[in-house]
Protein backbone atom coordinates (compact mmCIF):
# COMPACT_ATOMS: atom_id res chain seq x y z
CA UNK A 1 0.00 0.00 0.00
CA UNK A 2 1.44 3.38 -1.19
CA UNK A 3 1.48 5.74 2.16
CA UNK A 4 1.05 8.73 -0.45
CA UNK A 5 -2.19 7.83 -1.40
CA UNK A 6 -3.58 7.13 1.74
CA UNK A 7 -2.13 10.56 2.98
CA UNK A 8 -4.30 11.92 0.21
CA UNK A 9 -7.03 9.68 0.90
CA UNK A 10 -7.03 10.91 4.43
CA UNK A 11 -6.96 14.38 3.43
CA UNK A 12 -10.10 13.98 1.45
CA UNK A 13 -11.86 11.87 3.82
CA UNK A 14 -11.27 14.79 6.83
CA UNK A 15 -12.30 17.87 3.94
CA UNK A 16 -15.37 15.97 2.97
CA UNK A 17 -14.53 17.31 -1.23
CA UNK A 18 -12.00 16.34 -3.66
CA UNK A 19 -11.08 19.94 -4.57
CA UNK A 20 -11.17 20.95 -0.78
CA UNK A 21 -8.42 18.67 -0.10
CA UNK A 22 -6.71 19.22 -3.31
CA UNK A 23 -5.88 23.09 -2.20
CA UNK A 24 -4.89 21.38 1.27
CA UNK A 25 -2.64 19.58 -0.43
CA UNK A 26 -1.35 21.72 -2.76
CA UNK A 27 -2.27 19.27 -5.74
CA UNK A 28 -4.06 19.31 -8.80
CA UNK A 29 -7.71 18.24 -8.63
CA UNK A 30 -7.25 16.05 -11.27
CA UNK A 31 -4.07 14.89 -9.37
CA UNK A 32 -5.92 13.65 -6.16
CA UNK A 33 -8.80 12.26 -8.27
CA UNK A 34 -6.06 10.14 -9.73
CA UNK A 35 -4.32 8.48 -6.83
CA UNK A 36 -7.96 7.61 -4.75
CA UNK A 37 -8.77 5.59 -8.20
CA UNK A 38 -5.13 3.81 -7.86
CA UNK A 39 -5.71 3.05 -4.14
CA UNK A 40 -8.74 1.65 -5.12
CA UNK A 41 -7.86 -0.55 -7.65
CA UNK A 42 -5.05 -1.48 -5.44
CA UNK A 43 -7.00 -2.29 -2.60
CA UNK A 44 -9.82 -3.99 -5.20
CA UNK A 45 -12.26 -2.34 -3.11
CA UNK A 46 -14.50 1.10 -3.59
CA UNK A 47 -13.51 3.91 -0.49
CA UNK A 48 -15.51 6.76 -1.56
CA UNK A 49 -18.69 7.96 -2.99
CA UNK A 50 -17.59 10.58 -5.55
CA UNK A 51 -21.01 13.12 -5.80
CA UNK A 52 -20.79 16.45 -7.19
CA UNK A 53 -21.39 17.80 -3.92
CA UNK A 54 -18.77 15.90 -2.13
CA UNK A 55 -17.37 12.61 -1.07
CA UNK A 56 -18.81 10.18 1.52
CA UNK A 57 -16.43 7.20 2.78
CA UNK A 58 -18.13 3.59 2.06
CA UNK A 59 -17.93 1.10 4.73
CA UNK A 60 -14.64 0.35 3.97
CA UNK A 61 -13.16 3.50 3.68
CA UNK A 62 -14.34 4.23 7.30
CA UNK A 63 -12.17 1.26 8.33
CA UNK A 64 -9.28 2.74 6.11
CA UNK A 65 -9.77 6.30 7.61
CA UNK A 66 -8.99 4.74 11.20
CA UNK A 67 -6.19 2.97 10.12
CA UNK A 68 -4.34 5.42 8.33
CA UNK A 69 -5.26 8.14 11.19
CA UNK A 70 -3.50 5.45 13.78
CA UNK A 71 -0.40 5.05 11.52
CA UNK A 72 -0.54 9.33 10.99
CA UNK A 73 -0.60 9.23 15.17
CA UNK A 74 2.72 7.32 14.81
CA UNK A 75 4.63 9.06 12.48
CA UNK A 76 3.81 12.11 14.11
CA UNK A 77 4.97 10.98 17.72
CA UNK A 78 8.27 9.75 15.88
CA UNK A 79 8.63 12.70 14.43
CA UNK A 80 8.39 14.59 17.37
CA UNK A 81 11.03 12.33 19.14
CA UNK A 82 13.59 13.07 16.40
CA UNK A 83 13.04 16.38 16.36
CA UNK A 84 13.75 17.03 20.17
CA UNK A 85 17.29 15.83 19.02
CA UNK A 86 17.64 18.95 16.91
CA UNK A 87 18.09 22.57 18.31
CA UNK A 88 15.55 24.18 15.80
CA UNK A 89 11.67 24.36 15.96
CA UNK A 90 10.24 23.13 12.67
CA UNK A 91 7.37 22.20 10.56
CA UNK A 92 3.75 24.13 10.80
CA UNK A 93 1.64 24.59 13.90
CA UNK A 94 -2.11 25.62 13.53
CA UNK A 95 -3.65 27.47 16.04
CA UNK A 96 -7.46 27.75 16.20
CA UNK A 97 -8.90 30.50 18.64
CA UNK A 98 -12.28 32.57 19.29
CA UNK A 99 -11.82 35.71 17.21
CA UNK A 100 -11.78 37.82 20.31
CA UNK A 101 -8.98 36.06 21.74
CA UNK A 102 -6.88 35.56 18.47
CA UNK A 103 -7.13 39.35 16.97
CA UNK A 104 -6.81 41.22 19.81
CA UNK A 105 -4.35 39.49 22.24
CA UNK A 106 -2.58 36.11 20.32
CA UNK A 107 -1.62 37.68 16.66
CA UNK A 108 0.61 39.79 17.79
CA UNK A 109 2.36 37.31 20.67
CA UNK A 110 2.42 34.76 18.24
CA UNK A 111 3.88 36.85 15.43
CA UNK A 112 6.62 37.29 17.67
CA UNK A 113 7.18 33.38 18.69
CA UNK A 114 7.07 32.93 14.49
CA UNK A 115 10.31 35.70 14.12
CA UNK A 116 11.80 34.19 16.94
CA UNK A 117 11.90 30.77 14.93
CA UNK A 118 12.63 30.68 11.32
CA UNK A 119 11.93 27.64 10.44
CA UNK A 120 8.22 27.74 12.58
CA UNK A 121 4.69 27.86 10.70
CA UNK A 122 2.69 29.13 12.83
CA UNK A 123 -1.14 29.30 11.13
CA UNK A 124 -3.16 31.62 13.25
CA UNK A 125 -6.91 30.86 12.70
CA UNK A 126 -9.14 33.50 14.62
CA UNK A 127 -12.57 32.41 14.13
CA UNK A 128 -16.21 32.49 15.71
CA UNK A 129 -16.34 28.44 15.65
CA UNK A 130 -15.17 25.19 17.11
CA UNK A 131 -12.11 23.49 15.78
CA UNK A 132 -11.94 19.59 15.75
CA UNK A 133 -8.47 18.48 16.70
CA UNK A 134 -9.39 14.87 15.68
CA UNK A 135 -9.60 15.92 12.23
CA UNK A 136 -6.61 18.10 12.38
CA UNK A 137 -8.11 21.01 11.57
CA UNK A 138 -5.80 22.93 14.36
CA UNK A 139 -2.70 21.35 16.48
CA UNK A 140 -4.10 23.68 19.32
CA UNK A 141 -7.07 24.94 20.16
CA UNK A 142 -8.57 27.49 22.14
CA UNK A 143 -12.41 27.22 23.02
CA UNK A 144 -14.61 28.84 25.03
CA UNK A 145 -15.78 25.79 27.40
CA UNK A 146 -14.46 22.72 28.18
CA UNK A 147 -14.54 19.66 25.37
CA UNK A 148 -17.14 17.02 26.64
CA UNK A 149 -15.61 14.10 24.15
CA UNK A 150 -12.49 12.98 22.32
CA UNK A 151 -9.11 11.99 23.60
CA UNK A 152 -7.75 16.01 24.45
CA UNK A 153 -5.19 17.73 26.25
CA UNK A 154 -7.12 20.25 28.16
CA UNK A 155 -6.52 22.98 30.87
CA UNK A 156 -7.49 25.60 31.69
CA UNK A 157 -6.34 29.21 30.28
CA UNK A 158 -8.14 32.08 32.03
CA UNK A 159 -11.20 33.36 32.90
CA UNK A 160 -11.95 36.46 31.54
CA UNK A 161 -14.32 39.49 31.98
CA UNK A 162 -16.71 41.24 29.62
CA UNK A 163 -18.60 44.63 29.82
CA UNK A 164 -21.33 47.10 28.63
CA UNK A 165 -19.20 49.82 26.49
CA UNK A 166 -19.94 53.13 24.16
CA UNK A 167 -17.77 55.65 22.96
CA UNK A 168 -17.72 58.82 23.84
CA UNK A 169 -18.78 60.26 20.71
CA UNK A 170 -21.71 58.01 21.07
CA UNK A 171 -22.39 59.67 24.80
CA UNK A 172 -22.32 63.07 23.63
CA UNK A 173 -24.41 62.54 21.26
CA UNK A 174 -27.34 60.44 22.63
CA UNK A 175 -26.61 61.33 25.96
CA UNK A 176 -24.85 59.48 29.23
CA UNK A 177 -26.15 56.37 30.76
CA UNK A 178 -26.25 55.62 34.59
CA UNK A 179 -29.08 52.66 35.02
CA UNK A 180 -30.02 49.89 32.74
CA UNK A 181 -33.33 51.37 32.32
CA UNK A 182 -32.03 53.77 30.34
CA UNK A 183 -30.74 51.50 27.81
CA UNK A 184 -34.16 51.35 26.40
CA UNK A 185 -34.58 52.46 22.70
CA UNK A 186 -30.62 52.68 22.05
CA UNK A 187 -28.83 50.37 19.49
CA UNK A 188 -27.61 47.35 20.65
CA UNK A 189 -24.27 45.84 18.69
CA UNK A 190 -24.15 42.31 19.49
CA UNK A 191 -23.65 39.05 17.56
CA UNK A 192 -25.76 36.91 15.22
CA UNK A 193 -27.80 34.91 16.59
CA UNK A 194 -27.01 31.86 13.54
CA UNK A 195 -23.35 32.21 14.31
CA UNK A 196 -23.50 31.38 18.04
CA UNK A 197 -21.41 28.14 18.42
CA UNK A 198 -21.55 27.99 22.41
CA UNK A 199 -23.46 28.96 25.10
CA UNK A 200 -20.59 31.11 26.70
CA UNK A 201 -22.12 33.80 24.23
CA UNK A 202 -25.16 34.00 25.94
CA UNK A 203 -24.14 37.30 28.08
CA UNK A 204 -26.11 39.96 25.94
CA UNK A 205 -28.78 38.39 26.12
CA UNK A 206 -30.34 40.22 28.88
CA UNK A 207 -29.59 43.05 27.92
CA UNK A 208 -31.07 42.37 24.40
CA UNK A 209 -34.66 42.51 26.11
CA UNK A 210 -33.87 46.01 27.21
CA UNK A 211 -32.83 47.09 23.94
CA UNK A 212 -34.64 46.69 20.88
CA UNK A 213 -32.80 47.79 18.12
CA UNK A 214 -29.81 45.47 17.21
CA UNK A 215 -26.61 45.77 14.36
CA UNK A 216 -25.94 41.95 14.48
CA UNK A 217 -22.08 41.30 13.63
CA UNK A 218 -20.45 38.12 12.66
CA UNK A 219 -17.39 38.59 14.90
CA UNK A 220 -15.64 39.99 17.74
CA UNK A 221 -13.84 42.73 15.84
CA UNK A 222 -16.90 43.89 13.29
CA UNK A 223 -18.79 44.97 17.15
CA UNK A 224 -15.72 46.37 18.25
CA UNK A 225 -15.15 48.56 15.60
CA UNK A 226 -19.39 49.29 15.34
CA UNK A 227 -19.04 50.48 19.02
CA UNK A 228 -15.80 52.79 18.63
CA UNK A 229 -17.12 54.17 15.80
CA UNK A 230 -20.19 55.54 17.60
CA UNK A 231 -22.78 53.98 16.54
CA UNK A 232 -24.37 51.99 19.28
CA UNK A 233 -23.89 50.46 22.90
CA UNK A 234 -22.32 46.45 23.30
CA UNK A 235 -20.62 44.19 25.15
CA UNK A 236 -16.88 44.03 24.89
CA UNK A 237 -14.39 41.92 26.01
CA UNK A 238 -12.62 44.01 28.97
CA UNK A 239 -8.75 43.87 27.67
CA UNK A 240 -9.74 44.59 23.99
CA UNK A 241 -11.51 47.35 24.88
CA UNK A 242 -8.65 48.99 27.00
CA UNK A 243 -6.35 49.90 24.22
CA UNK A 244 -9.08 52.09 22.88
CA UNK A 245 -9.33 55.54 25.02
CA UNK A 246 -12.52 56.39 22.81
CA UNK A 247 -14.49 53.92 25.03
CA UNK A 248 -16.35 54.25 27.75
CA UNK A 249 -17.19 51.64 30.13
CA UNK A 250 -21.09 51.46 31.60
CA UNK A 251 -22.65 50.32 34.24
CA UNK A 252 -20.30 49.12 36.71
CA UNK A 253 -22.42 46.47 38.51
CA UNK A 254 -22.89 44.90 35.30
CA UNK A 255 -20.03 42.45 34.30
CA UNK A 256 -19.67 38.60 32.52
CA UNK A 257 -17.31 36.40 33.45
CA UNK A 258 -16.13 33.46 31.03
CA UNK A 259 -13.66 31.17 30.38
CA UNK A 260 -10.92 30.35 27.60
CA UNK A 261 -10.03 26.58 27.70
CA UNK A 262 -6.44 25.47 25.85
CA UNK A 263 -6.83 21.83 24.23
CA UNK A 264 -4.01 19.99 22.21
CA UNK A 265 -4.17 16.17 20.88
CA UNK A 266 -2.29 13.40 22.27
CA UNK A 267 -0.88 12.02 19.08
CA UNK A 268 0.43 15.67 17.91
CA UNK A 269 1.27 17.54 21.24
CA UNK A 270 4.33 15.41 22.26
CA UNK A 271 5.59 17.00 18.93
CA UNK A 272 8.63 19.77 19.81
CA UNK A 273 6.88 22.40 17.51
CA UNK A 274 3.55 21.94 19.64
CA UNK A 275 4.98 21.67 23.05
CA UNK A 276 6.76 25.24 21.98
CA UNK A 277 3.68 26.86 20.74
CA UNK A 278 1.39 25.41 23.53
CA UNK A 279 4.13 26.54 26.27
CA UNK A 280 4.10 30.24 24.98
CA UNK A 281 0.64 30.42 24.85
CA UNK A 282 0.20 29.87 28.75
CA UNK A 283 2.96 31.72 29.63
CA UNK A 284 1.70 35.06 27.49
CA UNK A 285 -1.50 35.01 28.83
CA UNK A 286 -0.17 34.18 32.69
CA UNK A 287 2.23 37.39 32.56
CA UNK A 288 -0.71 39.39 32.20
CA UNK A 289 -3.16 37.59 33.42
CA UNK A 290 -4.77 40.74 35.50
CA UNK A 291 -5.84 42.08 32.26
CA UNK A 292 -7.90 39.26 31.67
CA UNK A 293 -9.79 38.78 34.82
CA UNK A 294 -10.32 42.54 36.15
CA UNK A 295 -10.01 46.30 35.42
């Protein structure tokens, strides 16, 4: 059996598409098409439902997928080993995060472990979602409450504190606010309501009852940039919001606390690159830990 081709079966099995995991890859489409057909015929037995709107693994290819993602576990875990032997930090770590998190506190701290490194990949993905480690779509990730299945690495990160926030060219305009009550009629930036992937984002939804007129953004940074720019009131996380003197924080007695929760997978965090990137992820967000958890 030609490891190659079950790579690239692998790869097409986790994407779902053909041309999905062709551009993962780096392939032609045509390419990929070609060695599943040759593993096929090699195997004499059919893997994958080809449809035009993707592939689904046959009963067999199931059995292959676990297989091939046992042998990947080994190579990786050798690889690791071999690598400890060597000074430099190589190869490509992806790093999946809540957008919050990843644009306002990791892409700059991470930026700086990738300089430090030459030779380090470091794929920053900051995105309002979950991120399966099982199917490698991150080496670490970053989620908002704890995983309640799969074989993970997990601990702990920080807690983390949210609050109401306008600027001031908002208050001058519309006028100050000193009680929830007078939150009525004012626009409330806050999230989508389809894009909520966990119920950590539940925290505005009180106030949404008090406030009747929404601007619903996709992410973290679209309502931060909605609320500096003056256009309505929202809840921010605490240290984005205090690198931006144009804010204004409201309503002191009214605070969320949450959680960030760092997971890695067994079979990839013994890996040098990993145990780097992991390691300088709790100690950033330990040295300034305060700025997380209070004003």
């Amino acid at each position: 059996m030609d490891w190659e081709q079950v790579r690239i079966f692998l790869e097409v099995a986790r994407a779902g598409q053909i041309l999905k995991a062709a551009k993962h890859l780096r392939l032609n489409h045509a390419t990929v098409a070609r060695q599943l057909t040759a593993l096929e015929k090699g195997l004499n037995v059919k893997l994958l439902e080809r449809r035009t709107s993707g592939s689904t693994l046959t009963a067999a290819g199931e059995a292959l997928v676990a297989a091939a993602e046992r042998a990947e576990s080994e190579f990786l875990k050798v690889g690791g080993s071999i690598g400890r032997a060597n000074e430099a930090i190589t190869g490509t770590v992806r790093v999946g995060a809540p957008d919050g998190l990843g644009n306002y506190f990791l892409a700059d701290r991470l930026g700086a472990l990738a300089a430090r490194h030459p030779g380090l990949v470091i794929q920053l993905v900051p995105l309002p979602r979950t991120f399966s480690l099982s199917r490698r779509e991150a080496d670490v990730a970053i989620t908002l409450e704890p995983p309640k299945q799969g074989r993970l690495i997990l601990s702990k990160l920080t807690n983390y504190t949210l609050s109401v926030y306008a600027a001031e060219s908002y208050l001058s305009r519309e006028g100050s606010i000193g009680s929830q009550s007078e939150l009525a009629g004012r626009l409330f930036v806050t999230h989508v309501e389809d894009f909520v992937y966990s119920r950590a984002l539940d925290y505005a939804s009180a106030l949404g009852r008090l406030m009747s007129r929404r601007y619903e953004c996709g992410s973290v940074v679209a309502q931060m940039e909605a609320v500096r720019s003056g256009h309505g009131i929202g809840v921010l996380h605490d240290y984005a919001a205090r690198r931006y003197p144009e804010l204004r924080r409201l309503l002191p007695d009214v605070r969320f606390v949450r959680s960030y929760w760092l997971t890695s997978h067994p079979d990839t965090h013994e890996t040098r690159r990993v145990q780097e990137v992991h390691r300088f992820i709790v100690a950033s967000v330990k040295a300034v830990r305060s700025s997380f958890e209070s004003n």
